[in-house]
N, C-alpha and C. Protein backbone atom coordinates (compact mmCIF):
# COMPACT_ATOMS: atom_id res chain seq x y z
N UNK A 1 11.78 -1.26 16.06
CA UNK A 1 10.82 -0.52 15.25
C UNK A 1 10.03 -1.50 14.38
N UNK A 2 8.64 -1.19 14.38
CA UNK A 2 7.94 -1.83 13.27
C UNK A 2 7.24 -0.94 12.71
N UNK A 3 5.84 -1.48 11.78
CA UNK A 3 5.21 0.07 10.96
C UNK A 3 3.83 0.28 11.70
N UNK A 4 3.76 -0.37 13.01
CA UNK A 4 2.98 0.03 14.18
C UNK A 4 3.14 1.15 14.55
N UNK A 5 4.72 1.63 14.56
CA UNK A 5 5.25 3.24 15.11
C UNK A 5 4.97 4.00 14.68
N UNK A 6 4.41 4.02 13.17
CA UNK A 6 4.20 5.25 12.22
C UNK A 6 2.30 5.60 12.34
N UNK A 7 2.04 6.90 11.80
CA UNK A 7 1.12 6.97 11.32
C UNK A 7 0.94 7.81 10.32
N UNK A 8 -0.66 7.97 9.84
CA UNK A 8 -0.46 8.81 8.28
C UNK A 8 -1.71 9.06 8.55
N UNK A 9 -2.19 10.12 7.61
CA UNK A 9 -3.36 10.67 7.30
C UNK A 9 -4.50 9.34 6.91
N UNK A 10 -5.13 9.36 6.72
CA UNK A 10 -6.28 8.76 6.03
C UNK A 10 -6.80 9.53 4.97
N UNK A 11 -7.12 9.17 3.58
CA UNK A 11 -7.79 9.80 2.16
C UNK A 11 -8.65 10.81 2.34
N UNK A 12 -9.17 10.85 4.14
CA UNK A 12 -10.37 12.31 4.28
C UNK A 12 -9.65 12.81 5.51
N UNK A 13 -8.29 12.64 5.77
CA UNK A 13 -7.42 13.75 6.38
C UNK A 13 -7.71 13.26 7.76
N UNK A 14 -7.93 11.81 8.21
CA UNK A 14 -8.06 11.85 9.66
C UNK A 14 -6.41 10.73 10.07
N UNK A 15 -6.16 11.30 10.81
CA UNK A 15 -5.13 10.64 11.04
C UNK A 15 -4.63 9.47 11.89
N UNK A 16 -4.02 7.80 11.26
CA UNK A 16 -4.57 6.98 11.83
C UNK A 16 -2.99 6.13 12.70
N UNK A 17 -3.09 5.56 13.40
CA UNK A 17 -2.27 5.20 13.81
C UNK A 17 -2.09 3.65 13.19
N UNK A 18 -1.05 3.52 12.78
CA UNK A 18 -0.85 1.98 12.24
C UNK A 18 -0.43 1.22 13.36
N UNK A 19 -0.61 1.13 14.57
CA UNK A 19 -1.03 0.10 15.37
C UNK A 19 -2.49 -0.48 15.98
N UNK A 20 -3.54 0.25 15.07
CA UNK A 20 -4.79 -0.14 14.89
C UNK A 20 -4.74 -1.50 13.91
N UNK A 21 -3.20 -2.27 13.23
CA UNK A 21 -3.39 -2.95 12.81
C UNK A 21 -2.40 -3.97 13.21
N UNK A 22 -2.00 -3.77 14.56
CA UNK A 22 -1.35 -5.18 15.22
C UNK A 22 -1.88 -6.79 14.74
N UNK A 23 -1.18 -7.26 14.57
CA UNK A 23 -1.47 -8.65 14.70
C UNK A 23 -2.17 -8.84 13.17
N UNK A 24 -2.38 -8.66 12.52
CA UNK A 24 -3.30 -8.47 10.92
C UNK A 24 -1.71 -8.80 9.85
N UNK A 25 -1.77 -9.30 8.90
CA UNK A 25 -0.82 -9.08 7.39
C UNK A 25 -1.15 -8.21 6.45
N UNK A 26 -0.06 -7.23 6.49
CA UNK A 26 -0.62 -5.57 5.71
C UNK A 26 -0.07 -6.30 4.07
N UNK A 27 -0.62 -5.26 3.34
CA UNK A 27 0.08 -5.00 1.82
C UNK A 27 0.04 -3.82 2.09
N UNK A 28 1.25 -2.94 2.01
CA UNK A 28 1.14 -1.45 1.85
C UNK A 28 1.79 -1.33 0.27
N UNK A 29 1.04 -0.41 -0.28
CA UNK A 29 1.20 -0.31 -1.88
C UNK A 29 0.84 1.10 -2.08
N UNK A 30 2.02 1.99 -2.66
CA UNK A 30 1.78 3.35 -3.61
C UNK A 30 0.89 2.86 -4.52
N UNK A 31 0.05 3.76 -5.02
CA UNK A 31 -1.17 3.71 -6.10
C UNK A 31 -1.05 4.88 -6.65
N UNK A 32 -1.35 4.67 -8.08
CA UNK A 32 -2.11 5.60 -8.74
C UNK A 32 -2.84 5.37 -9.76
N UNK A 33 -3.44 6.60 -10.18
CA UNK A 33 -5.35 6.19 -11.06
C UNK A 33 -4.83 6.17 -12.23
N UNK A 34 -3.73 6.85 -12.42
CA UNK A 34 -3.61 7.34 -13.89
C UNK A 34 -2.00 6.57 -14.90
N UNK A 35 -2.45 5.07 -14.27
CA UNK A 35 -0.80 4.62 -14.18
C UNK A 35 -1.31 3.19 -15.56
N UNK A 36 -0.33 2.78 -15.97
CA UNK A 36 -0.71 1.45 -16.50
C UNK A 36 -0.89 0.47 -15.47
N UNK A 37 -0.36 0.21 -14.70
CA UNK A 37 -0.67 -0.52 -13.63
C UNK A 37 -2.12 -0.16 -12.50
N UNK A 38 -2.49 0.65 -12.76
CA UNK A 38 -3.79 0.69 -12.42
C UNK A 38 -4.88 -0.10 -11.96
N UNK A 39 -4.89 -0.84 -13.00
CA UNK A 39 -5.89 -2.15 -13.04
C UNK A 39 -5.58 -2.99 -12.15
N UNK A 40 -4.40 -2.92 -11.41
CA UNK A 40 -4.40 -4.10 -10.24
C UNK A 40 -5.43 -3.49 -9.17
N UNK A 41 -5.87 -1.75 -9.36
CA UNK A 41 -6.49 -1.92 -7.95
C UNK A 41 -7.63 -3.12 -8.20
N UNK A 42 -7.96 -3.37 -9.20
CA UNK A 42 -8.80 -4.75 -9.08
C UNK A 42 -8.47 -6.12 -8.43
N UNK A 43 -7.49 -6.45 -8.60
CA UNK A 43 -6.67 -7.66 -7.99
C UNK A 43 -6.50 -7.43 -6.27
N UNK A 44 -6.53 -6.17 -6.21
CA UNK A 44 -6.20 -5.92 -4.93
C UNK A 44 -7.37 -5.92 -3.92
N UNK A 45 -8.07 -5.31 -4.22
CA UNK A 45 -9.89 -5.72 -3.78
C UNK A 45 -10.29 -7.00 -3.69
N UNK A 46 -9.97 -7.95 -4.79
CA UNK A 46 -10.52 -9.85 -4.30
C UNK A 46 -9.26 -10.00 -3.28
N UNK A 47 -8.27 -9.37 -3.17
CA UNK A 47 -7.38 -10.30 -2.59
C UNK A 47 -7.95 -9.89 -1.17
N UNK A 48 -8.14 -8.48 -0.65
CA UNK A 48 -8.80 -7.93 0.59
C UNK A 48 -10.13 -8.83 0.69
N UNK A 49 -10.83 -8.89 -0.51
CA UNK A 49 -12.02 -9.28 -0.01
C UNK A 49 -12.11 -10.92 0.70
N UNK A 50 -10.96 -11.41 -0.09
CA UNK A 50 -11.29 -12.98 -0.13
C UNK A 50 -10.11 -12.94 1.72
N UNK A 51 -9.38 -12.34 1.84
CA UNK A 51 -8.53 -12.39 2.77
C UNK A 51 -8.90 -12.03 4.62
N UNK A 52 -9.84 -10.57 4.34
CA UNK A 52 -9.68 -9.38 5.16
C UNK A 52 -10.59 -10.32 6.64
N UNK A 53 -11.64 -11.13 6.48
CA UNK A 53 -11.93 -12.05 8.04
C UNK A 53 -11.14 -12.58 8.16
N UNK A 54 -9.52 -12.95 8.04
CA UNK A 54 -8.36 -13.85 8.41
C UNK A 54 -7.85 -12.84 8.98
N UNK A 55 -7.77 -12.05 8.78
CA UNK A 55 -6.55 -10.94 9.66
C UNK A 55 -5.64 -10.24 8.11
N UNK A 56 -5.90 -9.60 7.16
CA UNK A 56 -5.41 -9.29 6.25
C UNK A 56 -5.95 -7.91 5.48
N UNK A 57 -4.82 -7.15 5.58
CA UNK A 57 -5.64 -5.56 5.01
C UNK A 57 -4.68 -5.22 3.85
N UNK A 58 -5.39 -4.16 3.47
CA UNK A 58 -4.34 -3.88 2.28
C UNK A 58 -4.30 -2.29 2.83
N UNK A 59 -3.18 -1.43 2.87
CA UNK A 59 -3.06 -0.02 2.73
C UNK A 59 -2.60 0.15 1.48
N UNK A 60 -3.79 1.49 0.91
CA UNK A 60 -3.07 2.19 -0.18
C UNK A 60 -2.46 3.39 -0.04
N UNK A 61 -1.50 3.85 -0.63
CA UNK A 61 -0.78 5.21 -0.42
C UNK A 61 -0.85 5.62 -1.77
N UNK A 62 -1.76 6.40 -2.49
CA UNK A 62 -2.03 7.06 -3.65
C UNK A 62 -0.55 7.88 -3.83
N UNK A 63 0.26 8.43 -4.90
CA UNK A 63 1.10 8.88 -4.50
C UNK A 63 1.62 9.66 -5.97
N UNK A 64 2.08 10.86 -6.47
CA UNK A 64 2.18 11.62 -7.74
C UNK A 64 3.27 12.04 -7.78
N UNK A 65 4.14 11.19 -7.56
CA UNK A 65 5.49 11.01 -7.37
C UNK A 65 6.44 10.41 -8.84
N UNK A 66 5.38 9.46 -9.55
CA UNK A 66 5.71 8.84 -10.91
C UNK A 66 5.03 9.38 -12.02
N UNK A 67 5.96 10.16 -12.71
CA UNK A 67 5.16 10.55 -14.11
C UNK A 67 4.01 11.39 -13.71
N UNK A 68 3.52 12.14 -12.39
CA UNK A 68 2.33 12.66 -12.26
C UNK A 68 1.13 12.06 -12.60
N UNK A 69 1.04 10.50 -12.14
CA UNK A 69 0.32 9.65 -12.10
C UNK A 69 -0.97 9.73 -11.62
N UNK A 70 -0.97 10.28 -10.54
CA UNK A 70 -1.88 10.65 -9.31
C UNK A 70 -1.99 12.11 -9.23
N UNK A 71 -2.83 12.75 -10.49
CA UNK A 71 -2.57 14.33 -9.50
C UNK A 71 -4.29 14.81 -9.37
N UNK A 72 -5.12 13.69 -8.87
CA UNK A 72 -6.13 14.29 -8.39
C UNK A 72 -6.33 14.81 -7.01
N UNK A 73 -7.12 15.34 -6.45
CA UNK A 73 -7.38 15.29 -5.22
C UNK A 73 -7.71 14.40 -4.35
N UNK A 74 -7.89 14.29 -3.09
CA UNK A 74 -7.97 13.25 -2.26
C UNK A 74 -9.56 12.51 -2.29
N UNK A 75 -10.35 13.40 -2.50
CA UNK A 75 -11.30 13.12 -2.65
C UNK A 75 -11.54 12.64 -4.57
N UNK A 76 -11.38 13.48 -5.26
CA UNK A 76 -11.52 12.26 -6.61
C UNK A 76 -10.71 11.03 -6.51
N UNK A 77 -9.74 10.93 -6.09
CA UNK A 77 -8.56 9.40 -5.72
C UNK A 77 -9.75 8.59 -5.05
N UNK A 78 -10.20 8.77 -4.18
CA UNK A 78 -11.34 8.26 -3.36
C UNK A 78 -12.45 7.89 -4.46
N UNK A 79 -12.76 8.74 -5.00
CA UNK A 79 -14.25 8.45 -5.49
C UNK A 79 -13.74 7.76 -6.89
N UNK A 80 -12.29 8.11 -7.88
CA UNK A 80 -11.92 6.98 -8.71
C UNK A 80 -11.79 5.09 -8.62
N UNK A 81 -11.26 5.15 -7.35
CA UNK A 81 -11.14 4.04 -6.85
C UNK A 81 -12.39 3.42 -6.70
N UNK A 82 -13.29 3.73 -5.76
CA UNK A 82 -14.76 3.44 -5.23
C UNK A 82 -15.51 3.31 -6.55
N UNK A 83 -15.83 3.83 -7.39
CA UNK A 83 -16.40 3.61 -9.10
C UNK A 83 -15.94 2.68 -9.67
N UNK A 84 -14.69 3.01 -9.92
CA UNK A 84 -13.85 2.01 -10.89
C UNK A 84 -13.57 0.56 -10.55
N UNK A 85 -13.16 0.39 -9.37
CA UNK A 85 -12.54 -0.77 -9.35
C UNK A 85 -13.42 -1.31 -7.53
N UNK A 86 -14.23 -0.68 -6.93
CA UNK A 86 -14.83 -1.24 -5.67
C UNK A 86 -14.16 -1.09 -5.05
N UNK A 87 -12.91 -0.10 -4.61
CA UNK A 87 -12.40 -0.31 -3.37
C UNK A 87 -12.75 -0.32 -2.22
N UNK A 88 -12.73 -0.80 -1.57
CA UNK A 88 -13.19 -0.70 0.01
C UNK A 88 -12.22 -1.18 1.17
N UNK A 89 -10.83 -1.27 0.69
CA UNK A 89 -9.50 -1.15 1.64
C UNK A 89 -9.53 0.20 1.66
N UNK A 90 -8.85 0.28 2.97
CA UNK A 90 -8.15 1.69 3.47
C UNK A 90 -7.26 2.44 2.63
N UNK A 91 -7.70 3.45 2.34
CA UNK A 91 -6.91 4.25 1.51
C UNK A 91 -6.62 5.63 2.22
N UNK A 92 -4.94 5.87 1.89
CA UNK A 92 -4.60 7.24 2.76
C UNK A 92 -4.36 8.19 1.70
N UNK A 93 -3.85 9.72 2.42
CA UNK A 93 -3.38 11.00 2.10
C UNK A 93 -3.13 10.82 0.70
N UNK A 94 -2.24 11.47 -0.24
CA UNK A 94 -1.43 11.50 -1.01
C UNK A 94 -0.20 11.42 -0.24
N UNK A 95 0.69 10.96 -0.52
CA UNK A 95 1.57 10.39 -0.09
C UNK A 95 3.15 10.72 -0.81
N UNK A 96 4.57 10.83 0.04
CA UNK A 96 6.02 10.93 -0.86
C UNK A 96 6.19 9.57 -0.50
N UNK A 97 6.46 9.18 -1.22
CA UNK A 97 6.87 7.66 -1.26
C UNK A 97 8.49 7.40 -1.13
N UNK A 98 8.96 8.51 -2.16
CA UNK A 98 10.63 8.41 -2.07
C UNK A 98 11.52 10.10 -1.73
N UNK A 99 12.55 10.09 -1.80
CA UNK A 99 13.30 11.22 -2.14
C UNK A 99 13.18 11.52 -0.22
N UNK A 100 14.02 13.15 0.10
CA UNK A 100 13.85 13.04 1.17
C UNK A 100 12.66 13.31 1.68
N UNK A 101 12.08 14.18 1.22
CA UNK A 101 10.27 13.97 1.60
C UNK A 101 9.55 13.12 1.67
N UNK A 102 10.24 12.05 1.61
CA UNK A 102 9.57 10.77 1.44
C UNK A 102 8.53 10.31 3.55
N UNK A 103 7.47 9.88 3.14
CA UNK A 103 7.34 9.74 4.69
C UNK A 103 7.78 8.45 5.71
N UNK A 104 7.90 8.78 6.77
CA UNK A 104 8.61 8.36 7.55
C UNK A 104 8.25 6.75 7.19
N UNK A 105 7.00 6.30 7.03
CA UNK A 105 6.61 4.88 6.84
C UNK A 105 7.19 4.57 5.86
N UNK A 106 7.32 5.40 4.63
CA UNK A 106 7.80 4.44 3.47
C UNK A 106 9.66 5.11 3.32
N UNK A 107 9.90 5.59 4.54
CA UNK A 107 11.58 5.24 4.29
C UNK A 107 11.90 4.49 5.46
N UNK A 108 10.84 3.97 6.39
CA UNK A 108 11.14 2.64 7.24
C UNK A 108 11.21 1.18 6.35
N UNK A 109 10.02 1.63 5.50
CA UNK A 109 10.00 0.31 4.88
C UNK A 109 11.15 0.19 3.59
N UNK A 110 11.61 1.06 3.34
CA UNK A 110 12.54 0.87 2.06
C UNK A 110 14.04 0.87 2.81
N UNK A 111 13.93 0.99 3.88
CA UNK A 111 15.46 0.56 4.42
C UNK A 111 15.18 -0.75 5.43
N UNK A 112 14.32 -1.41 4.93
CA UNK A 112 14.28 -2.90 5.56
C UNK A 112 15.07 -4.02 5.13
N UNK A 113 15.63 -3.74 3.91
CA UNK A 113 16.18 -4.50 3.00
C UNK A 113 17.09 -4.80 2.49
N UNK A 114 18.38 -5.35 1.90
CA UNK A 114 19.38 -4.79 1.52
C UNK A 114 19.55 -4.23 0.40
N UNK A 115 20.51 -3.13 0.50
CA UNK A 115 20.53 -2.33 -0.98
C UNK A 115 19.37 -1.82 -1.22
N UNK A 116 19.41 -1.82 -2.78
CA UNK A 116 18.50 -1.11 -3.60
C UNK A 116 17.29 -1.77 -3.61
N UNK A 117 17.44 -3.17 -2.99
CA UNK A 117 16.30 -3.96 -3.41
C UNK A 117 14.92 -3.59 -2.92
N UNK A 118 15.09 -2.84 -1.56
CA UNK A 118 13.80 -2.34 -1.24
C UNK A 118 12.93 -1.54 -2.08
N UNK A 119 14.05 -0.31 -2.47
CA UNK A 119 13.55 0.94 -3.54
C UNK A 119 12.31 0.79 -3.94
N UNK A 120 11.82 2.22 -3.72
CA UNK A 120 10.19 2.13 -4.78
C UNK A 120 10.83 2.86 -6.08
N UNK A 121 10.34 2.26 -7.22
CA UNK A 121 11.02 3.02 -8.28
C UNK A 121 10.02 2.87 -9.16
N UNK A 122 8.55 2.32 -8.90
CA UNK A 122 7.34 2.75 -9.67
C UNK A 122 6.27 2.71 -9.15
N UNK A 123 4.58 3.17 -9.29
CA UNK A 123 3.57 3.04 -8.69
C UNK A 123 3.39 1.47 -8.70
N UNK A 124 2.85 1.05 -7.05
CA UNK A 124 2.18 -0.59 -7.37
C UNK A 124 3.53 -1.30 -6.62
N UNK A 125 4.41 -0.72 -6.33
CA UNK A 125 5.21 -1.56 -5.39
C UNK A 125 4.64 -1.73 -4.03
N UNK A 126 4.88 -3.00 -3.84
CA UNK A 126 4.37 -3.56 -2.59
C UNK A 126 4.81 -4.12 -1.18
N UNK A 127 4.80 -4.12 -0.36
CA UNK A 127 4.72 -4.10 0.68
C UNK A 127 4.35 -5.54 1.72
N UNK A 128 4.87 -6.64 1.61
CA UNK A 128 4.02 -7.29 2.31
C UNK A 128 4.78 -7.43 3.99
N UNK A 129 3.88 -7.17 5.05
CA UNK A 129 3.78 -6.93 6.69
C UNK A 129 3.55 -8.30 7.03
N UNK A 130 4.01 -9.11 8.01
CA UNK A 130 4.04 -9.92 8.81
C UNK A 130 2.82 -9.45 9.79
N UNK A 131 2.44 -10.48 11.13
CA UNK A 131 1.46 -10.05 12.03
C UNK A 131 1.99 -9.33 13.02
N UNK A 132 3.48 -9.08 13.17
CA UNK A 132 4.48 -8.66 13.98
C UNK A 132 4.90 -7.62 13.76
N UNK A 133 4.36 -6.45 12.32
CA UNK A 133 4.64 -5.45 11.89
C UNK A 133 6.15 -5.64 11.00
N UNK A 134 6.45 -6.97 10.95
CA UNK A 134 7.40 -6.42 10.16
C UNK A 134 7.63 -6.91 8.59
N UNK A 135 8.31 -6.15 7.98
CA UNK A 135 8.27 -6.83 6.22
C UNK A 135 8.84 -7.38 5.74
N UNK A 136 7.88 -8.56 5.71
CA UNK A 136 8.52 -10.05 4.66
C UNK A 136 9.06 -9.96 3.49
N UNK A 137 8.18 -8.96 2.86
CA UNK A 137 9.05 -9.10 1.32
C UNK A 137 8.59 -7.76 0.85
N UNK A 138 9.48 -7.45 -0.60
CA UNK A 138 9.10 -5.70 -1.15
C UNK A 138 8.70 -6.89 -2.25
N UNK A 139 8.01 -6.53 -3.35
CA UNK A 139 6.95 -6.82 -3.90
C UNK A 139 7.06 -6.51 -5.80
N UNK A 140 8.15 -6.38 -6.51
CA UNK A 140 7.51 -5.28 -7.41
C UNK A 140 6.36 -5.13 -7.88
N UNK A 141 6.21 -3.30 -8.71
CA UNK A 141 5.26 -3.47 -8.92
C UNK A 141 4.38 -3.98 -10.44
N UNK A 142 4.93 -4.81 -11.34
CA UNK A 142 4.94 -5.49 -12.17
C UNK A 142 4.28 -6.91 -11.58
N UNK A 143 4.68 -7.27 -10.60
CA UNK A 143 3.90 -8.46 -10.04
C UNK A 143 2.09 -8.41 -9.59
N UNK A 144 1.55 -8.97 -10.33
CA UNK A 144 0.36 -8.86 -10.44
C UNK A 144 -0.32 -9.10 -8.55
N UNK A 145 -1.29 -8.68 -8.05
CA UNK A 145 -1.58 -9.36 -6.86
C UNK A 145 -1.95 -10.90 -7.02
N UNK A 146 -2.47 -11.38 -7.77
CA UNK A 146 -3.11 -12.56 -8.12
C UNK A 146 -1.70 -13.08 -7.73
N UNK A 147 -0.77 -13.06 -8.06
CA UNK A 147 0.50 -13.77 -7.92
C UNK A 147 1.29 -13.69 -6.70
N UNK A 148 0.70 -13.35 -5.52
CA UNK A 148 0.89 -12.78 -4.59
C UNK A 148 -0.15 -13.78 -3.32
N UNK A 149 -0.85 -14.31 -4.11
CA UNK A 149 -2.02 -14.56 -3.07
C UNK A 149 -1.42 -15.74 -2.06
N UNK A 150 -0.21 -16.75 -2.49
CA UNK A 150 0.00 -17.79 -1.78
C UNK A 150 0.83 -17.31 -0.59
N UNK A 151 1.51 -16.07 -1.19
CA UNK A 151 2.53 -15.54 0.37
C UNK A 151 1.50 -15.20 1.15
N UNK A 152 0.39 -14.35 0.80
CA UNK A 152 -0.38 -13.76 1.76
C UNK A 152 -0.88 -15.08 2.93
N UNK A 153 -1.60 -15.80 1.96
CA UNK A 153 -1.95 -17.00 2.72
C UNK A 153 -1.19 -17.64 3.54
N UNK A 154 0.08 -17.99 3.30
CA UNK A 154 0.53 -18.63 4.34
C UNK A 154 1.09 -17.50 5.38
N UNK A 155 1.31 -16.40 5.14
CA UNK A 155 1.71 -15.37 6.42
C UNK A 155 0.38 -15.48 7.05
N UNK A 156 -0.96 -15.75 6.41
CA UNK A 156 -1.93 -16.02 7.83
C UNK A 156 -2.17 -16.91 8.50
């Protein structure tokens, strides 16, 4: 299994297969608008921007799972992001990130690991994907992207 097997909605409900991103280094990261951590979606945009002609994407999974962080609609999540901070990575559904509703992608990726260490246990945890679909490292989400940029680089 890798996270090629899964798929998810897309932010305007079309549904995408994550093996449209074979061979590429993902960041998959829960988001939300209404979080202190927020402001990385900025960090996260230079890192796509400066990255994304190497083979490097970022997925976001908006998600209102923490503190009711995220409880806009799919379309204001969309149009917050796009205003605020320039996004222009792929952004999906609203998203369960944990618990058993959690979706199938993010309880593949949180049992990659040992123990607890995978756990998402706040918005902004991260995700970093190999070109092979599989995950190098969980990320917290306290770790700024800026601080992040040398793993990315050398996974490309």
């Amino acid at each position: 299994m890798s996270v090629y097997d899964y798929k998810a909605n897309t932010i305007r409900g079309e549904e995408k297969s994550l093996e449209e991103y074979r061979g590429k280094v993902l960041l998959i990261v829960n988001t939300a608008s209404q979080c202190g951590l927020t402001p990385q979606y900025e960090g996260l945009q230079k890192l796509y921007e400066t990255y994304k002609d190497r083979g490097f994407v970022i997925l976001g999974f908006p998600s209102n799972q923490f503190k009711e962080q995220e409880p806009g609609s799919e379309a204001e999540i969309e149009q917050f992001c796009k205003v605020n901070y320039g996004v222009t990575f792929p952004l999906f559904a609203k998203t369960e990130v944990i618990g058993e509703n959690a979706h199938p992608l993010f309880q593949y990726l949180t049992s990659r690991g040992p123990s607890e260490q995978y756990d998402i246990k706040w918005n902004f945890a991260k995700f970093l994907v190999d070109k092979n679909g599989n995950v190098a490292e969980r990320i917290d989400p306290q770790v700024t992207p800026a601080e992040i940029e040398d793993r990315i680089a050398a996974l490309l």
